[in-house]
N, C-alpha and C. Protein backbone atom coordinates (compact mmCIF):
# COMPACT_ATOMS: atom_id res chain seq x y z
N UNK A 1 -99.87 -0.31 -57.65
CA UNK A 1 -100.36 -1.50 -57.01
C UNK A 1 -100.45 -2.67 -58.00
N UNK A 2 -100.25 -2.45 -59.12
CA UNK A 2 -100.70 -3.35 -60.44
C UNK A 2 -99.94 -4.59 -60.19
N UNK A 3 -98.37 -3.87 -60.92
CA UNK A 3 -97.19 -4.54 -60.31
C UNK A 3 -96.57 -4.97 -58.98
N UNK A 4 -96.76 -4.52 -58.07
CA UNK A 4 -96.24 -4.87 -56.98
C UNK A 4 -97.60 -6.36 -56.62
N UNK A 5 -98.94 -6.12 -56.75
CA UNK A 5 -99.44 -7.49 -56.92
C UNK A 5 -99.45 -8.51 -57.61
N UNK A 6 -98.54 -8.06 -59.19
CA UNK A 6 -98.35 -9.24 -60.15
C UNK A 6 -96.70 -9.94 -59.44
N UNK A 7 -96.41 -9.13 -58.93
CA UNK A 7 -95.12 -10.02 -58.02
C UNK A 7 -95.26 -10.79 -57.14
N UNK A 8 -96.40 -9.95 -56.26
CA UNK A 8 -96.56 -11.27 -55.78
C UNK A 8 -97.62 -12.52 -55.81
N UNK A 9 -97.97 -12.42 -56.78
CA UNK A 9 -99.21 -13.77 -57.64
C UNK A 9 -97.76 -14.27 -57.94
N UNK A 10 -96.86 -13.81 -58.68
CA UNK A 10 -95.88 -15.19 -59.58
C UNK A 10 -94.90 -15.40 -58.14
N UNK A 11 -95.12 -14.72 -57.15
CA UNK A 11 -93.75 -15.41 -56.08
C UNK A 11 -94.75 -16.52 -55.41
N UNK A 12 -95.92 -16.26 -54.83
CA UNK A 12 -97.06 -16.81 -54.47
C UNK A 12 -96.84 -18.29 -55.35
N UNK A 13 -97.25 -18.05 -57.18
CA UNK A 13 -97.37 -19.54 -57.36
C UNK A 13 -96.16 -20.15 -57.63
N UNK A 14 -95.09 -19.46 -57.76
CA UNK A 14 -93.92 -19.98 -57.64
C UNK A 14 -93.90 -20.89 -56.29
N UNK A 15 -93.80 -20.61 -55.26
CA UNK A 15 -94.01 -21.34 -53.76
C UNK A 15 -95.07 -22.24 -53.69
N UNK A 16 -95.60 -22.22 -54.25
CA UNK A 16 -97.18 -23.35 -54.21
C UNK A 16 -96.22 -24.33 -55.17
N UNK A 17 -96.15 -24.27 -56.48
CA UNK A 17 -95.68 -25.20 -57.10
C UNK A 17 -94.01 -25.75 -56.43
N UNK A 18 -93.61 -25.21 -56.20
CA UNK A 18 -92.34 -25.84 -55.51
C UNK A 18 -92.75 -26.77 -54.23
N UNK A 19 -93.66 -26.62 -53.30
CA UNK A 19 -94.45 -27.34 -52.34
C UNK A 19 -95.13 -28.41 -53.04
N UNK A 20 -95.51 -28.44 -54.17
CA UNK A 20 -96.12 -29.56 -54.75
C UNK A 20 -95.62 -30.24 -55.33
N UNK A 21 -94.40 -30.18 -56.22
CA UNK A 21 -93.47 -31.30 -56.55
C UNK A 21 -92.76 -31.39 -55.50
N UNK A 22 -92.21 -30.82 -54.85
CA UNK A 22 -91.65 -31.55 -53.33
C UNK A 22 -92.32 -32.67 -52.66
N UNK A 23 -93.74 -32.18 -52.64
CA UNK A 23 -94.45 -33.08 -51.47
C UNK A 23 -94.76 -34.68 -53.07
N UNK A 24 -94.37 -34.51 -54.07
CA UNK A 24 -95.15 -35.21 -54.47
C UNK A 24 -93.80 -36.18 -55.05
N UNK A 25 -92.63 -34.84 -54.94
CA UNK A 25 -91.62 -36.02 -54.67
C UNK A 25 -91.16 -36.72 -53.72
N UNK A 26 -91.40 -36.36 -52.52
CA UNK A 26 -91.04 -37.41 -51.51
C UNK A 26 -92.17 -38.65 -51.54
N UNK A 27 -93.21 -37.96 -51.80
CA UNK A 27 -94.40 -39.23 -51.38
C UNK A 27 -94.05 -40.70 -53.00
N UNK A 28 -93.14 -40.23 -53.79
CA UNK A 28 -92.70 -41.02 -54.74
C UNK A 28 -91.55 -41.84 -54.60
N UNK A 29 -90.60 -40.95 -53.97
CA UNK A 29 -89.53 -41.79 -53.59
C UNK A 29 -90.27 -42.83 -51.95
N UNK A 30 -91.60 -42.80 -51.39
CA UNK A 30 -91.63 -43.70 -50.32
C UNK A 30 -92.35 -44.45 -51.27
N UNK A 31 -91.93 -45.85 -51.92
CA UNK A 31 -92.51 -46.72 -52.75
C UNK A 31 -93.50 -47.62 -51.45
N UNK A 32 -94.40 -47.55 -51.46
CA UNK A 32 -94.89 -48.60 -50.75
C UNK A 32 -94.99 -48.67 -49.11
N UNK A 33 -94.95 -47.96 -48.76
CA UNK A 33 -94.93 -47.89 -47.07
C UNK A 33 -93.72 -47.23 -46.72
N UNK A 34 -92.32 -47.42 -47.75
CA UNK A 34 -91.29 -47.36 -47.45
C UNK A 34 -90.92 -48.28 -46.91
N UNK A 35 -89.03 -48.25 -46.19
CA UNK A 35 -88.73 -49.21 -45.50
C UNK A 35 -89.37 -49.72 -44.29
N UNK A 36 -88.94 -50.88 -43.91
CA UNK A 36 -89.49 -51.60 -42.53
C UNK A 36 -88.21 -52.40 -42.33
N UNK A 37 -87.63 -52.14 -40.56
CA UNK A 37 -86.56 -52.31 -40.24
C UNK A 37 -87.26 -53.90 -39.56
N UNK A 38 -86.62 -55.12 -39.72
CA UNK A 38 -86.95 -56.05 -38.59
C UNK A 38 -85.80 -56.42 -37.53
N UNK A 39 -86.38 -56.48 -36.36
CA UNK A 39 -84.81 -56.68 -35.51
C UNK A 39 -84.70 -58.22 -35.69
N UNK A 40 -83.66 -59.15 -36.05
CA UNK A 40 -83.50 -60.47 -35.93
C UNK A 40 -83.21 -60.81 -34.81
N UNK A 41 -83.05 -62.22 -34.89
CA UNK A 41 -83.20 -62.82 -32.90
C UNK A 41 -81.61 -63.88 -33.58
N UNK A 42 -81.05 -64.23 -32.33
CA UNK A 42 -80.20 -65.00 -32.64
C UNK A 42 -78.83 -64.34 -32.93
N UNK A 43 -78.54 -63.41 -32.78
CA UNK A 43 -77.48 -62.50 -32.76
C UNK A 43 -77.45 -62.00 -34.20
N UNK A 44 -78.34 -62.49 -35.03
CA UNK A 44 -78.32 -61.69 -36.36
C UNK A 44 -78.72 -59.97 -36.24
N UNK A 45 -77.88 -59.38 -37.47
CA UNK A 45 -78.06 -58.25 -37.69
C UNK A 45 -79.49 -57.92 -38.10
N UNK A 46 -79.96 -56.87 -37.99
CA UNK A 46 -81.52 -56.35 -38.22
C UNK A 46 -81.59 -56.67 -39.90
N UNK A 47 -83.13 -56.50 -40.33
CA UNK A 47 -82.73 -56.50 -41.83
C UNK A 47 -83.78 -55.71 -41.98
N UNK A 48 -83.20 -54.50 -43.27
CA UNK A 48 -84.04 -53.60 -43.37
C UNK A 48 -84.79 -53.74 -45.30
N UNK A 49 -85.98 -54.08 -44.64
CA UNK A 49 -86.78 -54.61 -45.78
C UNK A 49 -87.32 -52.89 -46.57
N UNK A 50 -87.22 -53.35 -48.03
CA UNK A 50 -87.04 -51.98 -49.15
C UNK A 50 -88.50 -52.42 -50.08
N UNK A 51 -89.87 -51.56 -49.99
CA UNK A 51 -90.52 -51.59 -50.49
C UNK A 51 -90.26 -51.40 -52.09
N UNK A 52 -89.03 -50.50 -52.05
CA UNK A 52 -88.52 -49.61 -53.61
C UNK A 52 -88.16 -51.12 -54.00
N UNK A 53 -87.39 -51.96 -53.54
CA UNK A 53 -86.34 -52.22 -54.78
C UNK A 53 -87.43 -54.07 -54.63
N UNK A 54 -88.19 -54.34 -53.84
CA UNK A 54 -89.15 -55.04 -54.07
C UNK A 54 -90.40 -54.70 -55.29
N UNK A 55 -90.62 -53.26 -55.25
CA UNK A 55 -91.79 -53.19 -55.97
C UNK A 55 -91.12 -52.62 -57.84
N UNK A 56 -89.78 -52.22 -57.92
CA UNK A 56 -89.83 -51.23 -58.81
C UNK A 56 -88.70 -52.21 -59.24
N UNK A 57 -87.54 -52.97 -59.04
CA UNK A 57 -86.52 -53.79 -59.51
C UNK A 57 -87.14 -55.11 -59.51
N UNK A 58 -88.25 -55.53 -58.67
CA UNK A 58 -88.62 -56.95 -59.29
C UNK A 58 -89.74 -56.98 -59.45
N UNK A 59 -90.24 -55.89 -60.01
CA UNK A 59 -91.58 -55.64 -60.41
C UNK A 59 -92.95 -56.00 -60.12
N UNK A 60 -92.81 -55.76 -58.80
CA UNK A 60 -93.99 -56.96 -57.80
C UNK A 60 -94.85 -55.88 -57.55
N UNK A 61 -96.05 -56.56 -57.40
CA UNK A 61 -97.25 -55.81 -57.07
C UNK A 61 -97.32 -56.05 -55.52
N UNK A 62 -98.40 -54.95 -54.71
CA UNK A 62 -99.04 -54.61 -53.71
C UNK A 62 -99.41 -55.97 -53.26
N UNK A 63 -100.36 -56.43 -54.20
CA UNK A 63 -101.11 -57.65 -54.15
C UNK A 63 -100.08 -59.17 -54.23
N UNK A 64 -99.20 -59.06 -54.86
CA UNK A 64 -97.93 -59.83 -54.54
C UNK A 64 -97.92 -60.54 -53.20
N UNK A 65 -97.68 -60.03 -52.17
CA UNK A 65 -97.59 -60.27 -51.09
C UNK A 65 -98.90 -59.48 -49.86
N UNK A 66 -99.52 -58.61 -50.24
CA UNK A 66 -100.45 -58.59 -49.23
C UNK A 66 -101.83 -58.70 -49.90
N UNK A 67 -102.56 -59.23 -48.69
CA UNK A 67 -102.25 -59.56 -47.57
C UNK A 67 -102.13 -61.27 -47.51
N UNK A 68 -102.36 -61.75 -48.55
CA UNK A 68 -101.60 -63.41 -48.58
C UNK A 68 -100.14 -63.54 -47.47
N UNK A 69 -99.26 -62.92 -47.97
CA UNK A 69 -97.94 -63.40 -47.30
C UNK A 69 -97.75 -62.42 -45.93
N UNK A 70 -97.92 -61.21 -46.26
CA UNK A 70 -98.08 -59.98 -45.08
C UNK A 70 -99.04 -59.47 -44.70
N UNK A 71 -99.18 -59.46 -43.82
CA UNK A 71 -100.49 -58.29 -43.36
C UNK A 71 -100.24 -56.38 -43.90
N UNK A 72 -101.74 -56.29 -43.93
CA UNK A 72 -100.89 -54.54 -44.38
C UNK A 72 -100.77 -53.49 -43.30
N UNK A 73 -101.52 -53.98 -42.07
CA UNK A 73 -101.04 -53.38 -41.36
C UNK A 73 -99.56 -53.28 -40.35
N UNK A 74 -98.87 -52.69 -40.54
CA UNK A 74 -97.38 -52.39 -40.17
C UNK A 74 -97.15 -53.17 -38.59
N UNK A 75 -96.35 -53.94 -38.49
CA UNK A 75 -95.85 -54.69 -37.30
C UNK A 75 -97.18 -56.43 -37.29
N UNK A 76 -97.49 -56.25 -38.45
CA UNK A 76 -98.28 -57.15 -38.02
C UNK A 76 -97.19 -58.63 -39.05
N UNK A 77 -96.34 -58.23 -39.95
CA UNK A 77 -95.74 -59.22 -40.35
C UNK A 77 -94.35 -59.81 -39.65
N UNK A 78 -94.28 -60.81 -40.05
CA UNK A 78 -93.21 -61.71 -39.59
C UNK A 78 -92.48 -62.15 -40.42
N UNK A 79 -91.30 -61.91 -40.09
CA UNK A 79 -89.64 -62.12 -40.55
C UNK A 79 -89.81 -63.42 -41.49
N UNK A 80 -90.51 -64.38 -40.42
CA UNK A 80 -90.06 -65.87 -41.48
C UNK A 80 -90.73 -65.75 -42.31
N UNK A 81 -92.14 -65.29 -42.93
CA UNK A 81 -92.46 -64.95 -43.78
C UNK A 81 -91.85 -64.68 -45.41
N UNK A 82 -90.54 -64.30 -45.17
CA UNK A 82 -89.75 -64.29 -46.20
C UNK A 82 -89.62 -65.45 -46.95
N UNK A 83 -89.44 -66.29 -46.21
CA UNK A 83 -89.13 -67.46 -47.17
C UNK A 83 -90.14 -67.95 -47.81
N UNK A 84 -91.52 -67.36 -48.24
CA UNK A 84 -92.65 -68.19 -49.14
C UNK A 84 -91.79 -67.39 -50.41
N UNK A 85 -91.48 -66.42 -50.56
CA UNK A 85 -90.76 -66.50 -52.06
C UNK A 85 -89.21 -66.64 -51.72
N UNK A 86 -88.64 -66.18 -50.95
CA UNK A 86 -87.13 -66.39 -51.05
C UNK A 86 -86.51 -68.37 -50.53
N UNK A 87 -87.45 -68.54 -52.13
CA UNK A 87 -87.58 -70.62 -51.46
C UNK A 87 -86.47 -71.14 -52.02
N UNK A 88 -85.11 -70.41 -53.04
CA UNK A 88 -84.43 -70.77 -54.04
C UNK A 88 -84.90 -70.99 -55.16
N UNK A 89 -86.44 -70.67 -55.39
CA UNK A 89 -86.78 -70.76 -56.71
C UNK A 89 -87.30 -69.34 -57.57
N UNK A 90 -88.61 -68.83 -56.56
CA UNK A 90 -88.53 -67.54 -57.18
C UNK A 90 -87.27 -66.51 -56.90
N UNK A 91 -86.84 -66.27 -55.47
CA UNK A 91 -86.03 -65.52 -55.46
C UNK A 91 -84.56 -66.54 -54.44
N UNK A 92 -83.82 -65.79 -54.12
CA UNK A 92 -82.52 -66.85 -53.56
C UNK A 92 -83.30 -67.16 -51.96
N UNK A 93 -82.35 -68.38 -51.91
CA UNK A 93 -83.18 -68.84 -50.82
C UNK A 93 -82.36 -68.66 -49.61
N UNK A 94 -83.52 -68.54 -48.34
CA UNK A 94 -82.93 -68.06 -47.18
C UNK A 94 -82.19 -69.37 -46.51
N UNK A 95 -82.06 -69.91 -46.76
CA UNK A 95 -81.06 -71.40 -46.20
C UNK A 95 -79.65 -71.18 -46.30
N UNK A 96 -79.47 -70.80 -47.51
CA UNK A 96 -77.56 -71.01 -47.71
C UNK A 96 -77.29 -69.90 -46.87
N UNK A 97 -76.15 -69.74 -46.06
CA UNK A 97 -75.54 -68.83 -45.18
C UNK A 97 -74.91 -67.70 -46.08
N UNK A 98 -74.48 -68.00 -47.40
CA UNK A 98 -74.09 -67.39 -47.99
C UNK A 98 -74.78 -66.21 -48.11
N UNK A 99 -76.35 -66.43 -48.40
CA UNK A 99 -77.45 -65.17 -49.07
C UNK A 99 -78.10 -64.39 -47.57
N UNK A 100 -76.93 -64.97 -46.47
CA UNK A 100 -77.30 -64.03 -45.12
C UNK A 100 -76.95 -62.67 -45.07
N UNK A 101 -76.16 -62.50 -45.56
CA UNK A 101 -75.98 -60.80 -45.37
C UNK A 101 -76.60 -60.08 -46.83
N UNK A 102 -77.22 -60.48 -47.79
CA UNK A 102 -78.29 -59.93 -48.64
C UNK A 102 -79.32 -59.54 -48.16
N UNK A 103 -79.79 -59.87 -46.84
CA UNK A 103 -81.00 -59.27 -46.27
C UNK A 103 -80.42 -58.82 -44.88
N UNK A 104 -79.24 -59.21 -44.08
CA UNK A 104 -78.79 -59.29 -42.79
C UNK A 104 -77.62 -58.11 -42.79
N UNK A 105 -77.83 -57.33 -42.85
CA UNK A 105 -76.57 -55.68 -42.99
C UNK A 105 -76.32 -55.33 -42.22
């Protein structure tokens, strides 16, 4: 019985620890709420807004934008909203047609 219970303590924490970097890698790769899809009006394509590459490529905080620019609760923000930073100064600005399909995919 010695062995057959030391097999299964190490299969046991073998499975616990594999459940815990799993769960602790997905909850890492969702930076921030994760994505948020917005549908555009006007025959524009949807644009699917990336908590990751907002918080971790331009190094913006939580507090960055909420709840000043967004609300934190989910569906409570609005599209035009974008443009308090995307003014052409901090980030490219939503005017030129050109920088439409950078957010419009």
């Amino acid at each position: 019985m010695g062995k057959e219970f030391c097999k299964v303590s190490i299969i046991s924490i073998c499975i616990l620890c594999f459940v815990a970097f799993g769960t602790a890698y997905a909850q890492q790769k969702k930076v921030g709420g994760g994505d948020i899809q917005y549908e555009a009006k006007g025959g524009q394509a949807a644009v699917l807004f990336s908590h990751e590459s907002h918080v971790n490529q331009y190094k913006l905080k939580c507090t960055d934008c909420h709840p000043k620019i967004f609300k934190v609760k989910k569906g409570e923000g609005k599209m035009t909203q974008c443009a308090a930073c995307h003014d052409g100064k901090k980030a490219f600005s939503t005017v030129d047609k050109a920088d439409c399909a950078k957010c419009h995919k």
